[in-house]
N, C-alpha and C. Protein backbone atom coordinates (compact mmCIF):
# COMPACT_ATOMS: atom_id res chain seq x y z
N UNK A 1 78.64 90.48 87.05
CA UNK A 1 79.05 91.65 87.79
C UNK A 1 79.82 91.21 89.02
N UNK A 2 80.81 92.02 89.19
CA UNK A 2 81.95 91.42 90.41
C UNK A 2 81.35 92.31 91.77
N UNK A 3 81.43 91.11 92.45
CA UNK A 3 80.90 92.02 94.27
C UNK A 3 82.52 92.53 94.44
N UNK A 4 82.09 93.69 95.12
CA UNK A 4 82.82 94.56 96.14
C UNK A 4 83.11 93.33 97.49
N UNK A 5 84.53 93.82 97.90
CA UNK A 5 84.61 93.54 99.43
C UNK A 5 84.55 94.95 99.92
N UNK A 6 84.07 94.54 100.91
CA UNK A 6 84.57 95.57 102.23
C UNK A 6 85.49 95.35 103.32
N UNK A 7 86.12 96.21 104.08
CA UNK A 7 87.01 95.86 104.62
C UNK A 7 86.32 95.42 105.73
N UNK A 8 87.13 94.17 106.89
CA UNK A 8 86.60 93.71 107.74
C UNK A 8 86.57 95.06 108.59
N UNK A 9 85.53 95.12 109.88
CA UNK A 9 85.17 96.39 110.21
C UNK A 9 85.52 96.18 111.76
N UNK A 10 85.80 94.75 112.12
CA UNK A 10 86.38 94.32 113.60
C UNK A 10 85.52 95.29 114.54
N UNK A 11 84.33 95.05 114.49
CA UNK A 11 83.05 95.07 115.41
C UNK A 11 83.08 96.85 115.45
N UNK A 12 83.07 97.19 114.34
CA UNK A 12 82.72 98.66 113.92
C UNK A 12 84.46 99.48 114.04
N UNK A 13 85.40 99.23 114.20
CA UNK A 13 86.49 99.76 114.20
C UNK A 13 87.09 100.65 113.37
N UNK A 14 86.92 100.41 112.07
CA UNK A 14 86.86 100.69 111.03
C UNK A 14 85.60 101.92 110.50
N UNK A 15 85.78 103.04 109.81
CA UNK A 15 84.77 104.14 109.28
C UNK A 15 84.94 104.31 108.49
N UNK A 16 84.34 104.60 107.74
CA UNK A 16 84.65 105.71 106.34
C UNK A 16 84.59 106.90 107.01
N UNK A 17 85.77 107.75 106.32
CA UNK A 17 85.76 108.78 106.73
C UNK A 17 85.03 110.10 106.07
N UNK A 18 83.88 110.85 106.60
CA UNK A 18 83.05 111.56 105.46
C UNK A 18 83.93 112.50 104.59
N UNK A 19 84.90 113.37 105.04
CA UNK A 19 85.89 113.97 104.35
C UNK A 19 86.33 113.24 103.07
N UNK A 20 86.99 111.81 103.45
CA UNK A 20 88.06 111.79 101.98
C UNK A 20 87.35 110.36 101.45
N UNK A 21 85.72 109.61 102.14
CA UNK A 21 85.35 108.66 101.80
C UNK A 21 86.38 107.07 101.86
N UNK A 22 87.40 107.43 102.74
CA UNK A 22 88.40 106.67 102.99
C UNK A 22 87.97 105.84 104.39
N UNK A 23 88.23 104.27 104.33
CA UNK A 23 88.09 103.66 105.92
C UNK A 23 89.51 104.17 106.67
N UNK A 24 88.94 103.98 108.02
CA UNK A 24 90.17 104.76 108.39
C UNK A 24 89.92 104.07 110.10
N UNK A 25 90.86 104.06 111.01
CA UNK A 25 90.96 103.37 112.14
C UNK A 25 89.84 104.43 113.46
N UNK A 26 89.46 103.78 113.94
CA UNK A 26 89.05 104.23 115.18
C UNK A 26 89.25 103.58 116.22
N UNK A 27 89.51 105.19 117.28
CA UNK A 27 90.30 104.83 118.86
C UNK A 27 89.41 105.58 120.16
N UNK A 28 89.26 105.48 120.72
CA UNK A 28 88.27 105.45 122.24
C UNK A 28 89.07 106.17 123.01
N UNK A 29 88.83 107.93 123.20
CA UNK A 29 88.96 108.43 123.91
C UNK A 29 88.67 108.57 125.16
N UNK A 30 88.99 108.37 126.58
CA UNK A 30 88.21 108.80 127.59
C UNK A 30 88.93 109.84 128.63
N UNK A 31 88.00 110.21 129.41
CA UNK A 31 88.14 111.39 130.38
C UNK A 31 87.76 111.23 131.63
N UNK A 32 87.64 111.71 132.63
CA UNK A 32 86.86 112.08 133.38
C UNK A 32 86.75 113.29 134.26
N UNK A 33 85.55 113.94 134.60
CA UNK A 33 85.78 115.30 134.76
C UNK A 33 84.54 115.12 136.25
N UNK A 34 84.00 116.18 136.91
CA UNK A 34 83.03 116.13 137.98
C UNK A 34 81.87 115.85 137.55
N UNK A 35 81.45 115.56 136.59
CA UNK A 35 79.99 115.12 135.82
C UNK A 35 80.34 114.03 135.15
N UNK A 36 81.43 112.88 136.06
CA UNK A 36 81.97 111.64 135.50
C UNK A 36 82.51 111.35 134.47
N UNK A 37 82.55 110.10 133.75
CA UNK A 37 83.72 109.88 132.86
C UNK A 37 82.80 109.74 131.23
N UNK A 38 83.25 110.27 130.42
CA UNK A 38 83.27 110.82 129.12
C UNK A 38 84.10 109.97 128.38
N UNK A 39 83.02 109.09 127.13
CA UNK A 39 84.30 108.19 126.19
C UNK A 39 83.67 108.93 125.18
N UNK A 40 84.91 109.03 123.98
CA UNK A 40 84.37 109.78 122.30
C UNK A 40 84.80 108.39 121.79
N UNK A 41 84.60 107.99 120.46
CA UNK A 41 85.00 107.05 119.66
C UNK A 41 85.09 107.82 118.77
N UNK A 42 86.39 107.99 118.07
CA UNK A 42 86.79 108.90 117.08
C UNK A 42 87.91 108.28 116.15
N UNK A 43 88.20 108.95 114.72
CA UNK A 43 89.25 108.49 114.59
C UNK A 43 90.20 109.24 114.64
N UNK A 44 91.33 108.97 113.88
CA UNK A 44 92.63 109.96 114.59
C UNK A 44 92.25 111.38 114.47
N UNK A 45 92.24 111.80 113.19
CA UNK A 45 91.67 113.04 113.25
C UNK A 45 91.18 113.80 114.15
N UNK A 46 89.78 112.79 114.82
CA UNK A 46 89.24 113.42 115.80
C UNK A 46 89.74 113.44 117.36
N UNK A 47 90.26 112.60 117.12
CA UNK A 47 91.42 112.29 118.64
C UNK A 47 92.41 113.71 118.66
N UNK A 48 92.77 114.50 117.66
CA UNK A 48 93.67 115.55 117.55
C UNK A 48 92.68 116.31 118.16
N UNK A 49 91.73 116.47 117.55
CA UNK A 49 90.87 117.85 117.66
C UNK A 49 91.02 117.99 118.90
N UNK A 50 89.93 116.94 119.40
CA UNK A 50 89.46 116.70 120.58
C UNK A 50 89.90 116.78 121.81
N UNK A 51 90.98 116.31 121.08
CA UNK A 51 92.51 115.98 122.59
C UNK A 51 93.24 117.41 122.86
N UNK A 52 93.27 117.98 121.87
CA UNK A 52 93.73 119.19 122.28
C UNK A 52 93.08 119.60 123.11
N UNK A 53 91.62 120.10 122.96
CA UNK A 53 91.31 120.59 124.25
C UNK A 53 90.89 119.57 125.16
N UNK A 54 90.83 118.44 124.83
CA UNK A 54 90.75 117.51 126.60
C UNK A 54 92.35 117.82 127.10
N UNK A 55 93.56 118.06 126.64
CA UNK A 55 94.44 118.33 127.29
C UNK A 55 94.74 119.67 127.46
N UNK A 56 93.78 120.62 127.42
CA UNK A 56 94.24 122.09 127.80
C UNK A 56 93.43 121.88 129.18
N UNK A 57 91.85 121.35 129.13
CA UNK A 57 91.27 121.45 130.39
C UNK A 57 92.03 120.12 131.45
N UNK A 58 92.95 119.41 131.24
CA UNK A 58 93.41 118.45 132.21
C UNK A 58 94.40 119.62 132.88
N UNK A 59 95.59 120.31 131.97
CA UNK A 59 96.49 121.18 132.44
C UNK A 59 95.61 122.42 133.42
N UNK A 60 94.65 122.69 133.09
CA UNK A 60 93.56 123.60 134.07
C UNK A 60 93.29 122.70 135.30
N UNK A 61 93.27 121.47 135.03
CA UNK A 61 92.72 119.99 136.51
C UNK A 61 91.13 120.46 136.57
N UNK A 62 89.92 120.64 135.37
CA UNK A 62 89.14 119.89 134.74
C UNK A 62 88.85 118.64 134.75
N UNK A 63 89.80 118.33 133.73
CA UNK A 63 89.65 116.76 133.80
C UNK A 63 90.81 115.57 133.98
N UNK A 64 90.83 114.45 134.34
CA UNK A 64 91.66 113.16 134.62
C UNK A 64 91.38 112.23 134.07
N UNK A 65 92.73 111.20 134.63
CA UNK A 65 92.38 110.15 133.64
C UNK A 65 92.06 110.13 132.27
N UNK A 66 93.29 110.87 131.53
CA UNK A 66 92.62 111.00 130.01
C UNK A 66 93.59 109.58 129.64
N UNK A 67 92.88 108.99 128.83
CA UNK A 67 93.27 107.83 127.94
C UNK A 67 93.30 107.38 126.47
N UNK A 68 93.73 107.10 125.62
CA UNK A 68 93.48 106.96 124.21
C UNK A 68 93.45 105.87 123.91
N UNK A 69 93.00 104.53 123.92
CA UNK A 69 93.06 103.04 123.43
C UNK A 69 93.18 102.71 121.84
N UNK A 70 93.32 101.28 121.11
CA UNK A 70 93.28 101.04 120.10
C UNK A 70 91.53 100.36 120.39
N UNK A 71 92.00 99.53 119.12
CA UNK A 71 90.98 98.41 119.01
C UNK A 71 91.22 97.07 120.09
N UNK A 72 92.61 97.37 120.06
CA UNK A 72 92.55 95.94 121.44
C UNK A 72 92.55 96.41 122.98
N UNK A 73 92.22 97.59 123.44
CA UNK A 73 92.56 98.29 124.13
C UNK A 73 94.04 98.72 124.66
N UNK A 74 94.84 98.95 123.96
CA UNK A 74 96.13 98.90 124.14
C UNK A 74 96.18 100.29 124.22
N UNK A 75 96.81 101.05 125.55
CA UNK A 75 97.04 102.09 125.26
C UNK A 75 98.03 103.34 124.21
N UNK A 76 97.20 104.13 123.65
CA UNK A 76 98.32 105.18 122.81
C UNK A 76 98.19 106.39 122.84
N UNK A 77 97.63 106.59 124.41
CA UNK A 77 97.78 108.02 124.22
C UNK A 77 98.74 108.96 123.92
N UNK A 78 100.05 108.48 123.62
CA UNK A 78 101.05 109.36 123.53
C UNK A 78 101.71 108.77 121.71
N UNK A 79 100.87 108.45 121.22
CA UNK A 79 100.85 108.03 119.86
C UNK A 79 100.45 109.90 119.02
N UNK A 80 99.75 110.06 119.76
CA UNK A 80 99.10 111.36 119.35
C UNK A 80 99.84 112.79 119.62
N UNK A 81 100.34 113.82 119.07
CA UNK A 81 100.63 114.92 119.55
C UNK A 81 100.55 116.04 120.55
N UNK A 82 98.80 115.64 120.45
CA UNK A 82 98.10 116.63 121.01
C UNK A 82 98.19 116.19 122.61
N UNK A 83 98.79 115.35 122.63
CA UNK A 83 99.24 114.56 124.53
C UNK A 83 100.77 114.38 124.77
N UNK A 84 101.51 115.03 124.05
CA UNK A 84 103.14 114.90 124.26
C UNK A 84 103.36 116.16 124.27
């Protein structure tokens, strides 16, 4: 019987996604608002959702400092729609 690989997961980076059972990238949202700073670990998908409304309450001045990183911390918040 042949083993499965899995994909390397680069210290959890990597998910399956429950929707399509697909690995798929994850990126580190953060915020900060008056009850301090707020990170999500999401993947893109959820970076849309999410970001939409972290960027409706920044345009209100809610919240600052919104950021979107990779896996190397490289910023992309403007990789995303929901921040352009």
């Amino acid at each position: 019987m042949a083993t499965r690989t899995q994909p390397a997961h680069h210290h959890g980076i990597l998910r399956r996604d429950p929707r399509t059972g697909r690995f798929v990238k994850i990126y580190t949202l953060s915020y900060t608002s008056e009850h301090g700073t707020h990170t999500r670990t999401l993947p893109a998908r959820g970076i849309q959702t999410i970001g939409r409304l972290v960027n409706r309450l920044g345009e209100r001045g809610e919240v600052w400092d919104i950021s979107v990183t990779d896996r190397n911390g490289h910023d992309v918040t403007f990789d995303f729609t929901c921040f352009t």
